[in-house]
PDB file of N, CA and C in Angstrom:
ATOM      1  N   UNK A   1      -2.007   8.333  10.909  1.00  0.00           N
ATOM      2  CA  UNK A   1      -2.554   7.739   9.716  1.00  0.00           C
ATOM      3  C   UNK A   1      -3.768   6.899  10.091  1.00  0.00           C
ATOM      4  N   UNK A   2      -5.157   7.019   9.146  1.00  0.00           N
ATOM      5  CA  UNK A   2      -5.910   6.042   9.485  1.00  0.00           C
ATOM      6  C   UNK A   2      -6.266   5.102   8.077  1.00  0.00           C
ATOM      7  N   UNK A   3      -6.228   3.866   8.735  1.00  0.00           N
ATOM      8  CA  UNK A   3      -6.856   2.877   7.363  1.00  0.00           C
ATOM      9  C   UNK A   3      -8.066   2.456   7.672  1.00  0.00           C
ATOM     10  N   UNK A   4      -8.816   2.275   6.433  1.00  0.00           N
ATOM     11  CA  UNK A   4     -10.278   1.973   6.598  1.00  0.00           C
ATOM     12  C   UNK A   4      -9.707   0.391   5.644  1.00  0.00           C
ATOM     13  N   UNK A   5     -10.683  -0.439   6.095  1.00  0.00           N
ATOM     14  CA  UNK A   5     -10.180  -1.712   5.347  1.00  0.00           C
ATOM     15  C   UNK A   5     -11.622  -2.263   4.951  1.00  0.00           C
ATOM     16  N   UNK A   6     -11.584  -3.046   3.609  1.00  0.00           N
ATOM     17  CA  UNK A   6     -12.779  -3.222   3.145  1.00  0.00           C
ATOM     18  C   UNK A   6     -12.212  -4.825   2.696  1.00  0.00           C
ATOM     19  N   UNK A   7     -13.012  -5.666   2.449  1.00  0.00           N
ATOM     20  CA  UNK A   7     -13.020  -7.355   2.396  1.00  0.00           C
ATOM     21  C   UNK A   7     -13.984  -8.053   1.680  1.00  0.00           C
ATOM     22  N   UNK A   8     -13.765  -7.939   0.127  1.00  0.00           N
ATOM     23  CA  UNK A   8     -15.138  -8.763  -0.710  1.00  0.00           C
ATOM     24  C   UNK A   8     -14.932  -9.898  -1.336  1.00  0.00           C
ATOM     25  N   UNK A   9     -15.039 -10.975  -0.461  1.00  0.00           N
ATOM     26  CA  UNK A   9     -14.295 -12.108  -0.934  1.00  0.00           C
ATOM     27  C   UNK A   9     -13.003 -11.949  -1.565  1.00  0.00           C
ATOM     28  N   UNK A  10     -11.826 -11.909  -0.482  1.00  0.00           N
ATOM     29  CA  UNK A  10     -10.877 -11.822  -0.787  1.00  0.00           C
ATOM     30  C   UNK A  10      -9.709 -10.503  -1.772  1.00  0.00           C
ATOM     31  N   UNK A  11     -10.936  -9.928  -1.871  1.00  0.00           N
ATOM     32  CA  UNK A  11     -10.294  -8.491  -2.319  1.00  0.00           C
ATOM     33  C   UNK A  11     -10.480  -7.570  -1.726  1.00  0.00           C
ATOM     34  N   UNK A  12      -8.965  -7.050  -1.023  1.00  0.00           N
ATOM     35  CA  UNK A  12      -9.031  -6.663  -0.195  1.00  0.00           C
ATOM     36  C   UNK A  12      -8.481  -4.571  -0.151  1.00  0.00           C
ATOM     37  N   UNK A  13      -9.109  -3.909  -0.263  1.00  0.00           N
ATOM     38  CA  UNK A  13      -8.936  -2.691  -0.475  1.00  0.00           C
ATOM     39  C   UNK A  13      -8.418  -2.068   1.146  1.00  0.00           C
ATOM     40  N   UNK A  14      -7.549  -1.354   1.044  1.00  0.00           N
ATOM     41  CA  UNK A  14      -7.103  -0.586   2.167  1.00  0.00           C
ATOM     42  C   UNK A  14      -6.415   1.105   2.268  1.00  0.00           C
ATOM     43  N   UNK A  15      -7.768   1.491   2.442  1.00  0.00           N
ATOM     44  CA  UNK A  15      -7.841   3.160   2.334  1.00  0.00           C
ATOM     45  C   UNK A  15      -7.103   3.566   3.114  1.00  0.00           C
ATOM     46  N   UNK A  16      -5.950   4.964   2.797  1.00  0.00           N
ATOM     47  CA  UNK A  16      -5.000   5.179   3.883  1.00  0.00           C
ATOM     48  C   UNK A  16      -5.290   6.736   3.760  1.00  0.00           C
ATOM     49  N   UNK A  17      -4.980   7.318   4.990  1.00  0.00           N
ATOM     50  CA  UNK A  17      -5.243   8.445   4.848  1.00  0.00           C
ATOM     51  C   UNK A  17      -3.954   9.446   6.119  1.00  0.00           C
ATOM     52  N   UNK A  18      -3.459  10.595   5.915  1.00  0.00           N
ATOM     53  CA  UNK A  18      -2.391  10.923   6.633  1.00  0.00           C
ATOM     54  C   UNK A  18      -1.167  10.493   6.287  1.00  0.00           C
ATOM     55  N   UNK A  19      -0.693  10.759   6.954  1.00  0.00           N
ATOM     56  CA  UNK A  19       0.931  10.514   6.383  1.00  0.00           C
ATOM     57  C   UNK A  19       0.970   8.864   6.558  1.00  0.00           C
ATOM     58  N   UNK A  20       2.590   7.899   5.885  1.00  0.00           N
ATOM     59  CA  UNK A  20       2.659   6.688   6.115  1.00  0.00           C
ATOM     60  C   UNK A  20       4.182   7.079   6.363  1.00  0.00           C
ATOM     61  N   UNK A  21       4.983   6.729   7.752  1.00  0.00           N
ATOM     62  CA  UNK A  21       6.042   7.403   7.850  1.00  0.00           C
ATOM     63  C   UNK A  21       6.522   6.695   8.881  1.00  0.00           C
ATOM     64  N   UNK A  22       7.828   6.646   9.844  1.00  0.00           N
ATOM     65  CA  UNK A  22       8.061   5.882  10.201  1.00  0.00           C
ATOM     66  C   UNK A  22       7.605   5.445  11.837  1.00  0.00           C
ATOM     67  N   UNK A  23       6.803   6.452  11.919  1.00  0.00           N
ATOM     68  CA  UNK A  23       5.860   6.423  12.987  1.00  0.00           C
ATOM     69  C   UNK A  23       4.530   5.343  12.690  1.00  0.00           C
ATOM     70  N   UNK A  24       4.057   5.400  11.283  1.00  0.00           N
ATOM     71  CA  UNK A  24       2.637   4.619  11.418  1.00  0.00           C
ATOM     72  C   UNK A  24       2.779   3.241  10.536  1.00  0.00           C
ATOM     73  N   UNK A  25       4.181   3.493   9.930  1.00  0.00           N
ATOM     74  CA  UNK A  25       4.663   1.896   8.908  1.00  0.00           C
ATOM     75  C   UNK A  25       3.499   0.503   9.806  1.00  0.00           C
ATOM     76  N   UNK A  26       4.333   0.721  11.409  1.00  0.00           N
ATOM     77  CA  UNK A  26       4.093  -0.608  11.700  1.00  0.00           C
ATOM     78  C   UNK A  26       2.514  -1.137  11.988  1.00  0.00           C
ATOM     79  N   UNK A  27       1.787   0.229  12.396  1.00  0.00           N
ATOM     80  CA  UNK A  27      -0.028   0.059  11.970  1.00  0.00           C
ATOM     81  C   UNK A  27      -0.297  -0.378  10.878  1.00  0.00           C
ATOM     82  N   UNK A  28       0.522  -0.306   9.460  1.00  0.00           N
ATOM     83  CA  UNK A  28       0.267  -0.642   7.944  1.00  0.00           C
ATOM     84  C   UNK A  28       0.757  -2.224   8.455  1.00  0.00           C
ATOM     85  N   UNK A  29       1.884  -2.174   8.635  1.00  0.00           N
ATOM     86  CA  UNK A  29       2.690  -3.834   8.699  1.00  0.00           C
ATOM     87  C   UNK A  29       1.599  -4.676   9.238  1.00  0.00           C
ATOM     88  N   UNK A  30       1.141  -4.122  10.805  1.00  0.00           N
ATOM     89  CA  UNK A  30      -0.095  -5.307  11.367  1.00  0.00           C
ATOM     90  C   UNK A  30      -1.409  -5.561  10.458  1.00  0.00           C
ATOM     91  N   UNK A  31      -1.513  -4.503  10.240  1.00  0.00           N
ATOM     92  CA  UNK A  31      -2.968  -4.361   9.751  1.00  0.00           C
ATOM     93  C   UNK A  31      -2.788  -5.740   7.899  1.00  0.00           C
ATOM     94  N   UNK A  32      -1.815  -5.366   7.521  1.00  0.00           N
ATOM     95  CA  UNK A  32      -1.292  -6.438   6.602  1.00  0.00           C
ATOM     96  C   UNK A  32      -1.136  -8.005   7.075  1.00  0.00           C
ATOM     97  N   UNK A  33      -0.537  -7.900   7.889  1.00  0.00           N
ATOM     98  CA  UNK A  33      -0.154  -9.352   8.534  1.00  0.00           C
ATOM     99  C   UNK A  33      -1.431  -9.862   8.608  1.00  0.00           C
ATOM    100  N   UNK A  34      -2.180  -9.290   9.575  1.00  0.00           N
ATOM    101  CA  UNK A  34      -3.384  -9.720   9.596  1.00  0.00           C
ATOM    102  C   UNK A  34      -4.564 -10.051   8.574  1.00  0.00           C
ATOM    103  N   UNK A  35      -4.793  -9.657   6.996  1.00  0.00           N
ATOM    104  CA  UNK A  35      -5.112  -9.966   6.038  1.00  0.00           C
ATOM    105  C   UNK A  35      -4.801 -10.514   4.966  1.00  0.00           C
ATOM    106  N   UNK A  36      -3.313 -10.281   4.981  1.00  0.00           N
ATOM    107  CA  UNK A  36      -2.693 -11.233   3.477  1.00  0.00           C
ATOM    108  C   UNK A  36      -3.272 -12.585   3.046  1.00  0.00           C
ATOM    109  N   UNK A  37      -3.095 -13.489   4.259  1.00  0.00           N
ATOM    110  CA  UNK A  37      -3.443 -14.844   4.193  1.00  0.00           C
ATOM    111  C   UNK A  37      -5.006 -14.665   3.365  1.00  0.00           C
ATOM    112  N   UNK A  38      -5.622 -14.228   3.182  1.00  0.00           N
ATOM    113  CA  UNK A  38      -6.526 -14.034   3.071  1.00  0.00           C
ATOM    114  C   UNK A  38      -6.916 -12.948   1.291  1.00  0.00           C
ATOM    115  N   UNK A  39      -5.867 -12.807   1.444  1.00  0.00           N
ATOM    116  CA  UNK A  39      -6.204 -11.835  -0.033  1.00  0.00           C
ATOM    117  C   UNK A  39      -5.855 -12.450  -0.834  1.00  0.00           C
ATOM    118  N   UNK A  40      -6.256 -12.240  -2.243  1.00  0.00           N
ATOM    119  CA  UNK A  40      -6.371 -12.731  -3.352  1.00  0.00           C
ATOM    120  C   UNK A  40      -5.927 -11.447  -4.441  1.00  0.00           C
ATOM    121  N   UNK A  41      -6.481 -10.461  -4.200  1.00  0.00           N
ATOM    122  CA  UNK A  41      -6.259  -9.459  -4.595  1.00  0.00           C
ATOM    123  C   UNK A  41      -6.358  -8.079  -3.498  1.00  0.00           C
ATOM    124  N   UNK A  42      -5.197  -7.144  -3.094  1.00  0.00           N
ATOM    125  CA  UNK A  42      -4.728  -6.074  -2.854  1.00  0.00           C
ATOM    126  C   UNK A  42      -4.366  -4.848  -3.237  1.00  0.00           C
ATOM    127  N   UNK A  43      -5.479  -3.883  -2.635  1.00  0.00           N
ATOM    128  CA  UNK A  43      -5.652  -2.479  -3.262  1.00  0.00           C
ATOM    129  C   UNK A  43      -5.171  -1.578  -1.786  1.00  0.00           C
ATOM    130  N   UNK A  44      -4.436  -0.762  -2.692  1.00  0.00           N
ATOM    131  CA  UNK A  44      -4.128   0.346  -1.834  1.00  0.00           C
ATOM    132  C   UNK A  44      -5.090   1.438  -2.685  1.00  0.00           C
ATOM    133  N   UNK A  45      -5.689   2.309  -1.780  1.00  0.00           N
ATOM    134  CA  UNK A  45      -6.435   3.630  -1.778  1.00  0.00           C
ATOM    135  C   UNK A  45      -5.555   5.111  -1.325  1.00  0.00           C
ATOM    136  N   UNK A  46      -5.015   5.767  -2.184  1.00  0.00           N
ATOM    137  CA  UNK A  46      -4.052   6.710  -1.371  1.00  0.00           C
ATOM    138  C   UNK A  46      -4.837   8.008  -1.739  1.00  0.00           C
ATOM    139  N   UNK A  47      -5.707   7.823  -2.084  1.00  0.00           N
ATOM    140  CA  UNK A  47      -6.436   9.268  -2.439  1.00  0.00           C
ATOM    141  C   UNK A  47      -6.235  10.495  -1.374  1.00  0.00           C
ATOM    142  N   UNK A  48      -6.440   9.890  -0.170  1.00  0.00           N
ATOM    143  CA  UNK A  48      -6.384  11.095   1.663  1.00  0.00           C
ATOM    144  C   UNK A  48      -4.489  10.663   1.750  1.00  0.00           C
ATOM    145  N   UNK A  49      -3.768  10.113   1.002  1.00  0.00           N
ATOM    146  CA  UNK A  49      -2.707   9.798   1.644  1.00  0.00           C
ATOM    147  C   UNK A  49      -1.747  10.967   1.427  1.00  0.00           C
ATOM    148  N   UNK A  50      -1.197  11.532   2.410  1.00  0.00           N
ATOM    149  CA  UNK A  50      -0.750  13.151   2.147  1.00  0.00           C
ATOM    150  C   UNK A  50       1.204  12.870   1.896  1.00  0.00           C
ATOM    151  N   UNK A  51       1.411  12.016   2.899  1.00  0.00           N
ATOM    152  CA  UNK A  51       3.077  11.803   2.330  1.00  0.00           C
ATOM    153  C   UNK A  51       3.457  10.365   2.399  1.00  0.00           C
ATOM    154  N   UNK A  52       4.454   9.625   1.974  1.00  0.00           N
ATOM    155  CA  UNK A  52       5.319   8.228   2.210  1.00  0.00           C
ATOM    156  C   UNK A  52       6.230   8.446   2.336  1.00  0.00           C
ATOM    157  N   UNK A  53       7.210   7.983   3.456  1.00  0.00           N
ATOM    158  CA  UNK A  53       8.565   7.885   3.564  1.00  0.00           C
ATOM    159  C   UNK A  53       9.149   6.374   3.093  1.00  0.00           C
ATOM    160  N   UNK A  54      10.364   6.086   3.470  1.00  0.00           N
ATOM    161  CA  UNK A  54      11.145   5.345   2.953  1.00  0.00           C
ATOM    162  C   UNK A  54      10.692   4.203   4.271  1.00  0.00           C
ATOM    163  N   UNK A  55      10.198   4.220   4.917  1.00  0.00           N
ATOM    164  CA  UNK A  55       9.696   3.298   5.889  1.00  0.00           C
ATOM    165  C   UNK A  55       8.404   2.900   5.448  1.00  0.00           C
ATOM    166  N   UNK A  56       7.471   3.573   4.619  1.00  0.00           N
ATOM    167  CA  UNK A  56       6.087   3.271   4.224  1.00  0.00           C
ATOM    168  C   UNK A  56       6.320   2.607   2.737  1.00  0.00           C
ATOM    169  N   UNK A  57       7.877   3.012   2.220  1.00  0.00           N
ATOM    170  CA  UNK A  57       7.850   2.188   1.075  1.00  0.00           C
ATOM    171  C   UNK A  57       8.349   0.711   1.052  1.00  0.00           C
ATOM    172  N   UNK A  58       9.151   0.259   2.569  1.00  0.00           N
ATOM    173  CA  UNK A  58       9.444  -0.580   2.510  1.00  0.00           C
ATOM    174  C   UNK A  58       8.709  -1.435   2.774  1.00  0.00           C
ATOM    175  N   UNK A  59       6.966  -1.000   3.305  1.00  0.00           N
ATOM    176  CA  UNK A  59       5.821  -1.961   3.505  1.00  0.00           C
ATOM    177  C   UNK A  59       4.959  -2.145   2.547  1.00  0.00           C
ATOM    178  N   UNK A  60       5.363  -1.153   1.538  1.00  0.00           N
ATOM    179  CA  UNK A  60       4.801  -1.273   0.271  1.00  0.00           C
ATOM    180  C   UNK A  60       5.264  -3.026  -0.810  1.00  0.00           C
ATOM    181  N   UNK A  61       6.533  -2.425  -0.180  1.00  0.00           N
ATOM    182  CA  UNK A  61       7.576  -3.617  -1.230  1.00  0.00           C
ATOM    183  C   UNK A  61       7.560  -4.663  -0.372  1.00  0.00           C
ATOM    184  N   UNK A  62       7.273  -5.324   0.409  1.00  0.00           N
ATOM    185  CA  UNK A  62       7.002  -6.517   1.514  1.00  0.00           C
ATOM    186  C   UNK A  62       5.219  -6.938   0.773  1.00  0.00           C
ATOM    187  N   UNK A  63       4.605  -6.313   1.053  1.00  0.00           N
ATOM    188  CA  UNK A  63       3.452  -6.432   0.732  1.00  0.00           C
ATOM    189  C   UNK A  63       3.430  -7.308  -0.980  1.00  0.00           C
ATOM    190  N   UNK A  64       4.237  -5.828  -1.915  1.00  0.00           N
ATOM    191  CA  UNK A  64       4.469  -6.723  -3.507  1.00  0.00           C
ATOM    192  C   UNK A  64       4.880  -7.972  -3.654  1.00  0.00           C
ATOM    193  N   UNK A  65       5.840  -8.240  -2.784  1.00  0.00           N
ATOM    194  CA  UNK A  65       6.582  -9.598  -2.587  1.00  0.00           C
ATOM    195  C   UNK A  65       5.452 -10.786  -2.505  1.00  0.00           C
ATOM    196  N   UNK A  66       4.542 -10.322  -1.348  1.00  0.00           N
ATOM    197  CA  UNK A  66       3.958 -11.145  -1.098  1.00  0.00           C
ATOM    198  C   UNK A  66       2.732 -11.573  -1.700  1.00  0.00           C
ATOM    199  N   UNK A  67       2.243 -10.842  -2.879  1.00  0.00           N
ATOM    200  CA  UNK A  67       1.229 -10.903  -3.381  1.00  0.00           C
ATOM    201  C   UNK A  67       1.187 -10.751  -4.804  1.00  0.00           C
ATOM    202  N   UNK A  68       2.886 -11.394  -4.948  1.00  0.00           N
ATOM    203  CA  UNK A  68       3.581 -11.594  -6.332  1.00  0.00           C
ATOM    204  C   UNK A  68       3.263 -13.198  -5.971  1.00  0.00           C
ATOM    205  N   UNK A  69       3.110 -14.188  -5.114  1.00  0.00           N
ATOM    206  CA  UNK A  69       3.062 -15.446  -4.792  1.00  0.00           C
ATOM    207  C   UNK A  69       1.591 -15.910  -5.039  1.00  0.00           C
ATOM    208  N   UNK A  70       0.889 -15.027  -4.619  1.00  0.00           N
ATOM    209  CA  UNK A  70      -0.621 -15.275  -4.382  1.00  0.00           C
ATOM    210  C   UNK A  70      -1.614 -14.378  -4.954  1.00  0.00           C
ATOM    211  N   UNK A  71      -1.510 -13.735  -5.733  1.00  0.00           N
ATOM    212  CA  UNK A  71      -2.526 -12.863  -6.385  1.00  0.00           C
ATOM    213  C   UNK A  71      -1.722 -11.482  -7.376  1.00  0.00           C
ATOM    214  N   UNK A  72      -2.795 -10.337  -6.361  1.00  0.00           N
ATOM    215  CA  UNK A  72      -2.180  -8.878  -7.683  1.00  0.00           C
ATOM    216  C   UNK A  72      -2.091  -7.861  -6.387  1.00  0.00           C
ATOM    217  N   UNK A  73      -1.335  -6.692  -6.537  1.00  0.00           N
ATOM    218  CA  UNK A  73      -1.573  -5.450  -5.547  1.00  0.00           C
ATOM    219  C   UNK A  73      -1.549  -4.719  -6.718  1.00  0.00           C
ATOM    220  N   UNK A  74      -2.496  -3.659  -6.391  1.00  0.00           N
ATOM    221  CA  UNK A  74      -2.215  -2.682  -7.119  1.00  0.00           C
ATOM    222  C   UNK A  74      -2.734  -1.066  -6.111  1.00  0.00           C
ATOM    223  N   UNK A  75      -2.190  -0.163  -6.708  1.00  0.00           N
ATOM    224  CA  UNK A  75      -1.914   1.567  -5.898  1.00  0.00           C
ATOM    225  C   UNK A  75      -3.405   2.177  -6.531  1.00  0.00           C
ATOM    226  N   UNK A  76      -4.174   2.996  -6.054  1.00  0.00           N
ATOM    227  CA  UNK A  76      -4.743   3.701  -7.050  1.00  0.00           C
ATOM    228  C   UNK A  76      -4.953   5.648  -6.393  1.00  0.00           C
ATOM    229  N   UNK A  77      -5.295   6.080  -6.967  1.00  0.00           N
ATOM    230  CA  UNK A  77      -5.729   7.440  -6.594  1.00  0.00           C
ATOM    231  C   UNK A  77      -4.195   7.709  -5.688  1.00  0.00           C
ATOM    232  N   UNK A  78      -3.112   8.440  -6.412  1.00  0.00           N
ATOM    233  CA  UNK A  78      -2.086   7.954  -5.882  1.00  0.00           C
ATOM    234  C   UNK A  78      -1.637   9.904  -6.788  1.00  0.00           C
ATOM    235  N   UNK A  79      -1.223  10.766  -5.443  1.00  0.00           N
ATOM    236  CA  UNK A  79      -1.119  12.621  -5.974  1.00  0.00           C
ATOM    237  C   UNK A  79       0.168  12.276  -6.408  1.00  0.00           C
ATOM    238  N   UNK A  80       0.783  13.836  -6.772  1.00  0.00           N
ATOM    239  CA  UNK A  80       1.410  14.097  -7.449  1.00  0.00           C
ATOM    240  C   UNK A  80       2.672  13.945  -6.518  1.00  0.00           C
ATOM    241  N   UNK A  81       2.824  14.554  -5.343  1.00  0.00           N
ATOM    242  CA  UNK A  81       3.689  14.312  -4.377  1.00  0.00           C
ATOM    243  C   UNK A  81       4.358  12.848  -4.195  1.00  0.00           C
ATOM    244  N   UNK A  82       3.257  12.097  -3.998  1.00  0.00           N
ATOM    245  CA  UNK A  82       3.722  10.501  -3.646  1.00  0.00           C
ATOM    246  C   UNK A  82       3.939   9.949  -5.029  1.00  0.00           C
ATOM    247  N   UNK A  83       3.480  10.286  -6.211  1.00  0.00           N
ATOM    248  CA  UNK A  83       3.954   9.738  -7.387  1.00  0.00           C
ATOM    249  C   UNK A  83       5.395  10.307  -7.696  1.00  0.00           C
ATOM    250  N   UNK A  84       6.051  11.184  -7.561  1.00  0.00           N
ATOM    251  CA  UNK A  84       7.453  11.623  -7.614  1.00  0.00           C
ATOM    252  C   UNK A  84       8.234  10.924  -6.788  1.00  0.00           C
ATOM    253  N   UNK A  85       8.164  10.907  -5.652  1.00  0.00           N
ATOM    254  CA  UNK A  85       8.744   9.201  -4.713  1.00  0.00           C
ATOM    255  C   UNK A  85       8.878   8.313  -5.636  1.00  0.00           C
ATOM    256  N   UNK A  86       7.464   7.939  -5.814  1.00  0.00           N
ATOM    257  CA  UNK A  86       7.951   6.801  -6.692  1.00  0.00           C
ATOM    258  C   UNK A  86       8.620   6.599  -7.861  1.00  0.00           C
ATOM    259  N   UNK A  87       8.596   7.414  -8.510  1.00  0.00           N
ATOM    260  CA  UNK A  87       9.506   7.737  -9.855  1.00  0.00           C
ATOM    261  C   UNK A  87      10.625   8.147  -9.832  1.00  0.00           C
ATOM    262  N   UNK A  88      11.049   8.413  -8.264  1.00  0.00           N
ATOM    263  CA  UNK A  88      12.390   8.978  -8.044  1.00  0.00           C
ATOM    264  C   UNK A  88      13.565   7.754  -7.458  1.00  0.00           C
ATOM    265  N   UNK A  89      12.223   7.172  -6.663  1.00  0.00           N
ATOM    266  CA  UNK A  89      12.943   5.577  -6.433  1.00  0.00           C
ATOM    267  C   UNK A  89      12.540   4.621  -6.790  1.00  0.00           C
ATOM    268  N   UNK A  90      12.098   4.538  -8.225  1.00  0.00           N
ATOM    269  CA  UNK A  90      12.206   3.769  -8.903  1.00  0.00           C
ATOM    270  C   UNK A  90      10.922   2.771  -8.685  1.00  0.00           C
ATOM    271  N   UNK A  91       9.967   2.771  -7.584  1.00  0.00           N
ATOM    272  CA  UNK A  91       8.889   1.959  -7.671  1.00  0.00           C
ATOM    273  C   UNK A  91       7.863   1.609  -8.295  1.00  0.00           C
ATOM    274  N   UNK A  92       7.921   3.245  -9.652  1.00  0.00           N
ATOM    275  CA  UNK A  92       6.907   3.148 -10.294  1.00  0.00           C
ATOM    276  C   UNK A  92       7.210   2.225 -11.051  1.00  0.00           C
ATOM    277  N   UNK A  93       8.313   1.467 -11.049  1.00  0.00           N
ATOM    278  CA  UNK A  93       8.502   0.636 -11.812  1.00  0.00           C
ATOM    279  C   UNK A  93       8.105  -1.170 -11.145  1.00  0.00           C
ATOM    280  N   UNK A  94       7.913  -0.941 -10.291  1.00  0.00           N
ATOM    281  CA  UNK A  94       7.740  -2.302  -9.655  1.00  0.00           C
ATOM    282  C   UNK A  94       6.532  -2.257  -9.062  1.00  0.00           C
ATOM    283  N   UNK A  95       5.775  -1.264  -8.619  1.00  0.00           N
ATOM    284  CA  UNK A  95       4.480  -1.669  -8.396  1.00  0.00           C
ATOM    285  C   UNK A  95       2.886  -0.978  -9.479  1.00  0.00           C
ATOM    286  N   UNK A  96       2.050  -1.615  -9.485  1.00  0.00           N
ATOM    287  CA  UNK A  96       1.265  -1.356  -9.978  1.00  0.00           C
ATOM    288  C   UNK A  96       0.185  -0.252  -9.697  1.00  0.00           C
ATOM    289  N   UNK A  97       0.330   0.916 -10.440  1.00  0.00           N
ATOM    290  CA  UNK A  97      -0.436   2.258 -10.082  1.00  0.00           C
ATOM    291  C   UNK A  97      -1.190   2.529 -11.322  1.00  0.00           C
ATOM    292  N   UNK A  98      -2.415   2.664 -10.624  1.00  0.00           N
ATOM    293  CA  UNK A  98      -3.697   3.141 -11.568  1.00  0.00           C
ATOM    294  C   UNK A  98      -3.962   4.679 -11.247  1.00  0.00           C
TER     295      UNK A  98
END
């Protein structure tokens, strides 16, 4: 998986591309750790993102948590594949997808 990360005063977009699975969760986890403090607002880009497992959703939902305290996350450009995940476990209900 690669993320491209973008930073405009505090809004912070993070393009993912390849799978998010339980091999590359913890590249998502650092790459987070390392910006939250700092965001205000949080965008995921899944447009190149080809699958999510149940390990990429649980950095999804860490992330919501945390930016239910301090700002907004929201999903965008988000296929048909990874939108059935979410509707199957229920996230479309808890996170925000454009």
């Amino acid at each position: 998986m690669t993320i491209n990360q973008t930073n405009e005063n505090g809004k912070i977009t993070l393009a993912l591309s390849g799978r998010l699975d339980t091999v590359t969760a913890p590249n998502l986890e650092a790459t987070l750790d390392s910006v939250l403090n700092e965001a205000v607002e949080l965008c995921f880009d899944f447009k190149d993102l080809e699958y999510i497992s149940s390990a990429g959703l649980r950095v999804l939902l860490n992330a919501q948590k945390a930016m239910n305290t301090k700002g907004s996350m929201k999903i965008r450009n988000v296929n048909e594949i990874i939108m059935e995940v979410f509707e199957v476990t229920g996230f479309s209900d808890i996170l925000t997808i454009e």
